[in-house]
Every structure is written in C-alpha cells, then in structure tokens.
PDB file of N, CA and C in Angstrom:
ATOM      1  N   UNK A   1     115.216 104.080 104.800  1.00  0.00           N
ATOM      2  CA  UNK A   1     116.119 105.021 104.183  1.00  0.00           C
ATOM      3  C   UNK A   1     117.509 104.841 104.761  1.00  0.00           C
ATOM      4  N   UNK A   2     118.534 104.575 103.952  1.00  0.00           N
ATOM      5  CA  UNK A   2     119.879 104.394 104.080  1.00  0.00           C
ATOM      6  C   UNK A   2     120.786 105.007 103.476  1.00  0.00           C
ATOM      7  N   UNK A   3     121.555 106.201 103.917  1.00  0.00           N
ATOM      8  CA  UNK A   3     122.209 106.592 103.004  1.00  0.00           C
ATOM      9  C   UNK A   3     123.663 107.155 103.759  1.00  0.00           C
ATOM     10  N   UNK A   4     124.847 106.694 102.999  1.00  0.00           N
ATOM     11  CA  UNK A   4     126.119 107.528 103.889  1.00  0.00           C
ATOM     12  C   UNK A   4     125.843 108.704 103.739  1.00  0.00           C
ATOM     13  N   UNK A   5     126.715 109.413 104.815  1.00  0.00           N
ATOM     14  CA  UNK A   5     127.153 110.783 104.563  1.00  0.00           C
ATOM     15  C   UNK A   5     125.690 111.668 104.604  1.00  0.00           C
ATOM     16  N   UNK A   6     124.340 111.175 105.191  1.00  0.00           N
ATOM     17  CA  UNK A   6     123.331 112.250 104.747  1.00  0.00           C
ATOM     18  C   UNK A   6     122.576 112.112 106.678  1.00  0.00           C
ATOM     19  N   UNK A   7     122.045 113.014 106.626  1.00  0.00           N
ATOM     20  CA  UNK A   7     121.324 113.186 108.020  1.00  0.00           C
ATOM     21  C   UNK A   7     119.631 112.397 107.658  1.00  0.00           C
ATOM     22  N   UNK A   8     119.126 111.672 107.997  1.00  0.00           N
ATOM     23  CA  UNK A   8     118.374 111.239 107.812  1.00  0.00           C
ATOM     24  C   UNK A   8     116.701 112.222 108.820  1.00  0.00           C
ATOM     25  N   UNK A   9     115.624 112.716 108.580  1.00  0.00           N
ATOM     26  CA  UNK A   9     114.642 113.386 108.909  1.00  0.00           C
ATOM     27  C   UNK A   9     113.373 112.285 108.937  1.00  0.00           C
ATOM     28  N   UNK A  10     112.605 112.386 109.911  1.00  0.00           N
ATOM     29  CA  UNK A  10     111.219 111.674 110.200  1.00  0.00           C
ATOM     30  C   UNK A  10     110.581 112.918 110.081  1.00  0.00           C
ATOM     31  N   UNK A  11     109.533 113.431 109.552  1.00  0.00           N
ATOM     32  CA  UNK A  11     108.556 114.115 109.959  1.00  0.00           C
ATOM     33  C   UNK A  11     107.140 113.454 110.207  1.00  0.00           C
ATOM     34  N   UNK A  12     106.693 113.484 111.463  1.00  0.00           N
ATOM     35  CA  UNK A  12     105.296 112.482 111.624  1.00  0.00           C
ATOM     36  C   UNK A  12     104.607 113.661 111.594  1.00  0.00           C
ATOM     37  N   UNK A  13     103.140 113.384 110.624  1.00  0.00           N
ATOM     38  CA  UNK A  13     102.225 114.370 110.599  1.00  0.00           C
ATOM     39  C   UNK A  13     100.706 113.691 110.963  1.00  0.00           C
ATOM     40  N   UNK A  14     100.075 114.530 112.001  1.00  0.00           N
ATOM     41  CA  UNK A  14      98.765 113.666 112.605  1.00  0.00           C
ATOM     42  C   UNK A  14      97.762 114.920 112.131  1.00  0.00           C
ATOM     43  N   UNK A  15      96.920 114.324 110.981  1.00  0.00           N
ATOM     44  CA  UNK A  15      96.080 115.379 110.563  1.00  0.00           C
ATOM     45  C   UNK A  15      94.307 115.166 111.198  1.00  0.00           C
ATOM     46  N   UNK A  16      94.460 114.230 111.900  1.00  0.00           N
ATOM     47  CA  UNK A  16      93.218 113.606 112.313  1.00  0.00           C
ATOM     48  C   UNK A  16      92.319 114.568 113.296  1.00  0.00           C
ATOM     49  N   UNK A  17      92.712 115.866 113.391  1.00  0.00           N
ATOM     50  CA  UNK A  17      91.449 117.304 113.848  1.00  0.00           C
ATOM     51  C   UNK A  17      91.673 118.407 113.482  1.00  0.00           C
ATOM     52  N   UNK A  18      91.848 117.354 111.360  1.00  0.00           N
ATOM     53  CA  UNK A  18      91.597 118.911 110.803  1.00  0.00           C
ATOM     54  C   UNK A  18      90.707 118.241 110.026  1.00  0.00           C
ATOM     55  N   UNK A  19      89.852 119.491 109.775  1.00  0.00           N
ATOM     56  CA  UNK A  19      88.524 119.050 108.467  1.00  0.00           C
ATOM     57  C   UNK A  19      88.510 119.881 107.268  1.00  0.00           C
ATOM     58  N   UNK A  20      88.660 118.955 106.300  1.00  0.00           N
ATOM     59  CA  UNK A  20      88.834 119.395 104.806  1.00  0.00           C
ATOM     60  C   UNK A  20      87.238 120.310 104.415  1.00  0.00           C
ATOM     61  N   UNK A  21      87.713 121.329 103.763  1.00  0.00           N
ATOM     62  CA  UNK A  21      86.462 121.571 103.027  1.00  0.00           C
ATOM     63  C   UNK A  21      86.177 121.147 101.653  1.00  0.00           C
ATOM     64  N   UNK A  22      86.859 120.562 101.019  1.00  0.00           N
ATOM     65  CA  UNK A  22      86.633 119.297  99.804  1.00  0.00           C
ATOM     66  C   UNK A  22      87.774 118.053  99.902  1.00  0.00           C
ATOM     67  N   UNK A  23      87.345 117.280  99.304  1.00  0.00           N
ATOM     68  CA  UNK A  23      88.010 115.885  98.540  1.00  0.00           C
ATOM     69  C   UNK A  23      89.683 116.341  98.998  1.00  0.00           C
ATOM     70  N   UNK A  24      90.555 115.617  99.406  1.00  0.00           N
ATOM     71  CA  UNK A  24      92.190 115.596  99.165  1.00  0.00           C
ATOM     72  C   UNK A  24      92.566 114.224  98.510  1.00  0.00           C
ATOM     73  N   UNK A  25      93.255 114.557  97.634  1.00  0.00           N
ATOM     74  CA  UNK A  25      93.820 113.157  97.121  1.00  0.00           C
ATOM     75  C   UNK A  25      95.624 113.146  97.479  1.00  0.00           C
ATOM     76  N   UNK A  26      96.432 114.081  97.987  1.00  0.00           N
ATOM     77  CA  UNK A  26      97.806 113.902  98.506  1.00  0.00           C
ATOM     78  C   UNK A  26      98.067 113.013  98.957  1.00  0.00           C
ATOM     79  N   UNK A  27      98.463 112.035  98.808  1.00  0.00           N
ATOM     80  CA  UNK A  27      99.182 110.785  99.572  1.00  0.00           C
ATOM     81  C   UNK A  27      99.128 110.856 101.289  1.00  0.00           C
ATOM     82  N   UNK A  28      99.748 112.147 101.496  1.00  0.00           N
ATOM     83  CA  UNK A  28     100.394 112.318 102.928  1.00  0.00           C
ATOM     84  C   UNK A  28      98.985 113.065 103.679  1.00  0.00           C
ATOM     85  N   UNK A  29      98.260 113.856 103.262  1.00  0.00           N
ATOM     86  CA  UNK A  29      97.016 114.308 103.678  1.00  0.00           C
ATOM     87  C   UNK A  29      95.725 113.365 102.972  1.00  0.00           C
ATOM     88  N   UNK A  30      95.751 112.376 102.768  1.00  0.00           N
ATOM     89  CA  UNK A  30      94.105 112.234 102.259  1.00  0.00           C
ATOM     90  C   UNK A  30      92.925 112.257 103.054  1.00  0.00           C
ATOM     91  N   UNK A  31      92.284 112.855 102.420  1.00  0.00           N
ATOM     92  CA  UNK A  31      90.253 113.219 103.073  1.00  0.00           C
ATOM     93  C   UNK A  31      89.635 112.714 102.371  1.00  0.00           C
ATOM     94  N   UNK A  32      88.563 111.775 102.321  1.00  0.00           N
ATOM     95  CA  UNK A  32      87.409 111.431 101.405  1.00  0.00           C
ATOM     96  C   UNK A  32      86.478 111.114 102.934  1.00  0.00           C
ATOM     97  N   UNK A  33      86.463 110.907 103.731  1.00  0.00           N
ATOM     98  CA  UNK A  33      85.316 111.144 105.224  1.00  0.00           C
ATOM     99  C   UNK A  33      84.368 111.982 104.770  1.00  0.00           C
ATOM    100  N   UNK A  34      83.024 111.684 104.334  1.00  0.00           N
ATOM    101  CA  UNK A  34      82.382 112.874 104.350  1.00  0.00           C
ATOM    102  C   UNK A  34      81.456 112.789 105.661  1.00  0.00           C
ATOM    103  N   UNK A  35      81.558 113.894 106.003  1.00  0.00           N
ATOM    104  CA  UNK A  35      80.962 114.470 107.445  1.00  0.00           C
ATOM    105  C   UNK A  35      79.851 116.125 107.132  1.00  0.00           C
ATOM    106  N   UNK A  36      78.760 115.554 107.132  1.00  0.00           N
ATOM    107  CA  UNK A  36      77.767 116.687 106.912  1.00  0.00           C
ATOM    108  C   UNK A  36      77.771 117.368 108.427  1.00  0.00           C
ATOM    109  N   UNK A  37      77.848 119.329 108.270  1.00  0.00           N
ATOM    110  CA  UNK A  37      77.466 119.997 109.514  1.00  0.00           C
ATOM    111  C   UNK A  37      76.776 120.820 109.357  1.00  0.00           C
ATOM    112  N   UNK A  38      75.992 121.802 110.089  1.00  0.00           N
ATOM    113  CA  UNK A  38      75.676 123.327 109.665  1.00  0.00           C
ATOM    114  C   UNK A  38      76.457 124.189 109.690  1.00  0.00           C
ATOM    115  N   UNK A  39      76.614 125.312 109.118  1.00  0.00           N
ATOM    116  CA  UNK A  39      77.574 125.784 108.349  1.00  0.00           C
ATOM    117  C   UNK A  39      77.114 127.291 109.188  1.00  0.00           C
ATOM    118  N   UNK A  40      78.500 127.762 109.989  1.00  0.00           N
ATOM    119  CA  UNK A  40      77.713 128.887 110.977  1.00  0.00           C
ATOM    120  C   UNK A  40      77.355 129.961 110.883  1.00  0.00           C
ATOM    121  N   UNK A  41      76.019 130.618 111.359  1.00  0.00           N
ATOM    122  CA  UNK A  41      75.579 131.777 111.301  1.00  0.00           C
ATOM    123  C   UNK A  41      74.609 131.706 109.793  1.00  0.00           C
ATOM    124  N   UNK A  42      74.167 130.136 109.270  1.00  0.00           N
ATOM    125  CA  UNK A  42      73.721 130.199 108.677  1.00  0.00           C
ATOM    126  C   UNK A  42      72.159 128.998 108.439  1.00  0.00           C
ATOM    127  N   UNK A  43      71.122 128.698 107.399  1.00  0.00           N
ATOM    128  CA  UNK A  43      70.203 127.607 108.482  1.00  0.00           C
ATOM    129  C   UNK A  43      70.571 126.582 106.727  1.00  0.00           C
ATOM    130  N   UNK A  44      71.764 126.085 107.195  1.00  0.00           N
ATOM    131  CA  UNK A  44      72.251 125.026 105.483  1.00  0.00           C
ATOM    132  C   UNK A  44      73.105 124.382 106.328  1.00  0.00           C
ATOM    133  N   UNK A  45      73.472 123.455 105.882  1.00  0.00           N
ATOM    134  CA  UNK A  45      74.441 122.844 106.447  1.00  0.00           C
ATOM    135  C   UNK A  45      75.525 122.104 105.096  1.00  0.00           C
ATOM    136  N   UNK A  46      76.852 121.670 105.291  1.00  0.00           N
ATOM    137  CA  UNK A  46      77.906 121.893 104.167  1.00  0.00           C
ATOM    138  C   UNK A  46      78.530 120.252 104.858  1.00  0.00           C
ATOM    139  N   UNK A  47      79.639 119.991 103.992  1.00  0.00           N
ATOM    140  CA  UNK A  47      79.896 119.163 103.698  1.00  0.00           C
ATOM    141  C   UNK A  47      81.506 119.072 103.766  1.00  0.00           C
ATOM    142  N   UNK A  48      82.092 118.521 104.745  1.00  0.00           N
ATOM    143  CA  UNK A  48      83.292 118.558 105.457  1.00  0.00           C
ATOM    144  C   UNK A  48      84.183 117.239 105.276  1.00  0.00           C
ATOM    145  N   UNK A  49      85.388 116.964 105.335  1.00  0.00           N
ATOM    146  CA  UNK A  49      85.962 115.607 105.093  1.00  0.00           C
ATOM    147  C   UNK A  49      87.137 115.252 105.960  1.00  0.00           C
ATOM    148  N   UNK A  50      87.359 114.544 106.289  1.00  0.00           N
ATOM    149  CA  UNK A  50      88.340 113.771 107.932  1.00  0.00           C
ATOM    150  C   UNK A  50      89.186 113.285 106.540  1.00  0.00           C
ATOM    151  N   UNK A  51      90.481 113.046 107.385  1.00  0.00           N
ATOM    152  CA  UNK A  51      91.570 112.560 107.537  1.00  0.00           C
ATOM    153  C   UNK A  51      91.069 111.074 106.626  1.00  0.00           C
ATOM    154  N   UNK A  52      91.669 110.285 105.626  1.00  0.00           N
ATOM    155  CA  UNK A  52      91.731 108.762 105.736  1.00  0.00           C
ATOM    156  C   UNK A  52      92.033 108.384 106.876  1.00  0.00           C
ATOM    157  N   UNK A  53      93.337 108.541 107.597  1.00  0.00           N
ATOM    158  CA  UNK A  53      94.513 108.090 108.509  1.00  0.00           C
ATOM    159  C   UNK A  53      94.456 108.832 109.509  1.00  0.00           C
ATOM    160  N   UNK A  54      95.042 108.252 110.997  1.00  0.00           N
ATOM    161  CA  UNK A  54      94.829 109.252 111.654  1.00  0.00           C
ATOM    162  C   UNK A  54      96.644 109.900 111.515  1.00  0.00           C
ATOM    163  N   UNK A  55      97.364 109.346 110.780  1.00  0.00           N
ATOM    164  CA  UNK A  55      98.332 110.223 110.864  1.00  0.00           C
ATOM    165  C   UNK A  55      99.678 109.584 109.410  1.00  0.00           C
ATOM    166  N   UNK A  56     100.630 110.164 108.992  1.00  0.00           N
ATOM    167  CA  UNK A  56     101.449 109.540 108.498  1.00  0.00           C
ATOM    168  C   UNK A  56     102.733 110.221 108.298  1.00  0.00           C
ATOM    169  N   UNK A  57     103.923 109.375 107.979  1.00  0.00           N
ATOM    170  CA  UNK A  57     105.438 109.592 108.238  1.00  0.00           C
ATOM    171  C   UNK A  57     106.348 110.040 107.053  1.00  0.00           C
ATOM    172  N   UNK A  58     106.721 111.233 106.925  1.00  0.00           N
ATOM    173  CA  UNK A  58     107.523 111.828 105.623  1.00  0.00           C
ATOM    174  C   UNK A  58     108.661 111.958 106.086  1.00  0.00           C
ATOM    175  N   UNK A  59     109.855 110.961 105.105  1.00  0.00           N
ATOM    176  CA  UNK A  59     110.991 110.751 105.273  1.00  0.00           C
ATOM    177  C   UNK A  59     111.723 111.567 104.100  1.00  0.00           C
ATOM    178  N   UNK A  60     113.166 112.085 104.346  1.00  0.00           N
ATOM    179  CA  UNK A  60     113.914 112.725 104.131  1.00  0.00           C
ATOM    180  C   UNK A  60     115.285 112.968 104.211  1.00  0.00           C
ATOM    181  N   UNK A  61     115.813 112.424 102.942  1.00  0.00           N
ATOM    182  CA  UNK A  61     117.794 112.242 103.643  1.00  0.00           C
ATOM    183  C   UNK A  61     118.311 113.511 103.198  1.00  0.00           C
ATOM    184  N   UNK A  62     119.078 114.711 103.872  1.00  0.00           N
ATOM    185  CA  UNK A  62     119.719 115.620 103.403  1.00  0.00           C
ATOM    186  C   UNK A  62     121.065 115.167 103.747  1.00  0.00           C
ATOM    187  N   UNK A  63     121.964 115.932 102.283  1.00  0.00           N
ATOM    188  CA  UNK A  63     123.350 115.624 102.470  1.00  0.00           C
ATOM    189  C   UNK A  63     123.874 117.177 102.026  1.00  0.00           C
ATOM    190  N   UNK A  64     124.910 117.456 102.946  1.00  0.00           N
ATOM    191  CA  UNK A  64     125.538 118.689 103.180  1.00  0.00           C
ATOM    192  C   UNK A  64     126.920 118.100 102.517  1.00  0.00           C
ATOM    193  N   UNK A  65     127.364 119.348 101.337  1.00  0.00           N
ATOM    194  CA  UNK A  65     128.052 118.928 100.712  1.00  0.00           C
ATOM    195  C   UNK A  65     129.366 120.061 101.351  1.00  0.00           C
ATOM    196  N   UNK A  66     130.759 119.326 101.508  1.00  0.00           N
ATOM    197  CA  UNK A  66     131.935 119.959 102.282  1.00  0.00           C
ATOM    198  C   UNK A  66     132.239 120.828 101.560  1.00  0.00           C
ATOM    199  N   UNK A  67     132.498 121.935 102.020  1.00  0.00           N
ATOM    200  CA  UNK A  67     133.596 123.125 101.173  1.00  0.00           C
ATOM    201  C   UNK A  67     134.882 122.851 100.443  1.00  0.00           C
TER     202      UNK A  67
END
C-alpha cells in the first residue's frame, strides 16, 4: 500500500484460540477445522471449528482531508 498524503494502518489479527461454532467463510477470519467436543453440562458432544491460519494482516490507508 502506497499512497501520498494518507497514514497508512497494519492491523494484525491472530484468531488461532478462538473456536467457531459453525463454518466461517470471511477472508480475514476463516474456520473450516472441524474439532468435535462435549458440549458442557451436557452427555452430547458438538462440533467446533479453528482458525484456517494462525493469523492474518488488514491493511488500511486513511487520508485526512485539510480545512
């Protein structure tokens, strides 16, 4: 990302110990991991999904326009 006049933003996001409770298809979050557990306080167990990635980078140029 190159741009005059704009502040350039990294946001790194590491989603890798959170667990989906269905399917994500978002680019920046995807889950398809399926990870079977028991499901608490109960005798079933459910169906949980990891991270693709353990992490990824959302870029962002803001430009502040002068008075």
């Amino acid at each position: 990302m190159n741009h005059t006049r704009a502040d350039v933003i990294l946001v790194f996001v590491y989603p890798n110990t959170i667990l989906f409770g269905a399917p994500v298809d978002d680019p920046l979050f995807a889950a398809h991991k399926v990870f079977s557990a028991p499901l608490f306080g109960r005798n079933e167990s459910g169906n949980f999904y990891f991270p693709d990635r353990p992490g990824g980078v959302l870029g962002c140029a803001i430009q502040v326009r002068p008075n």
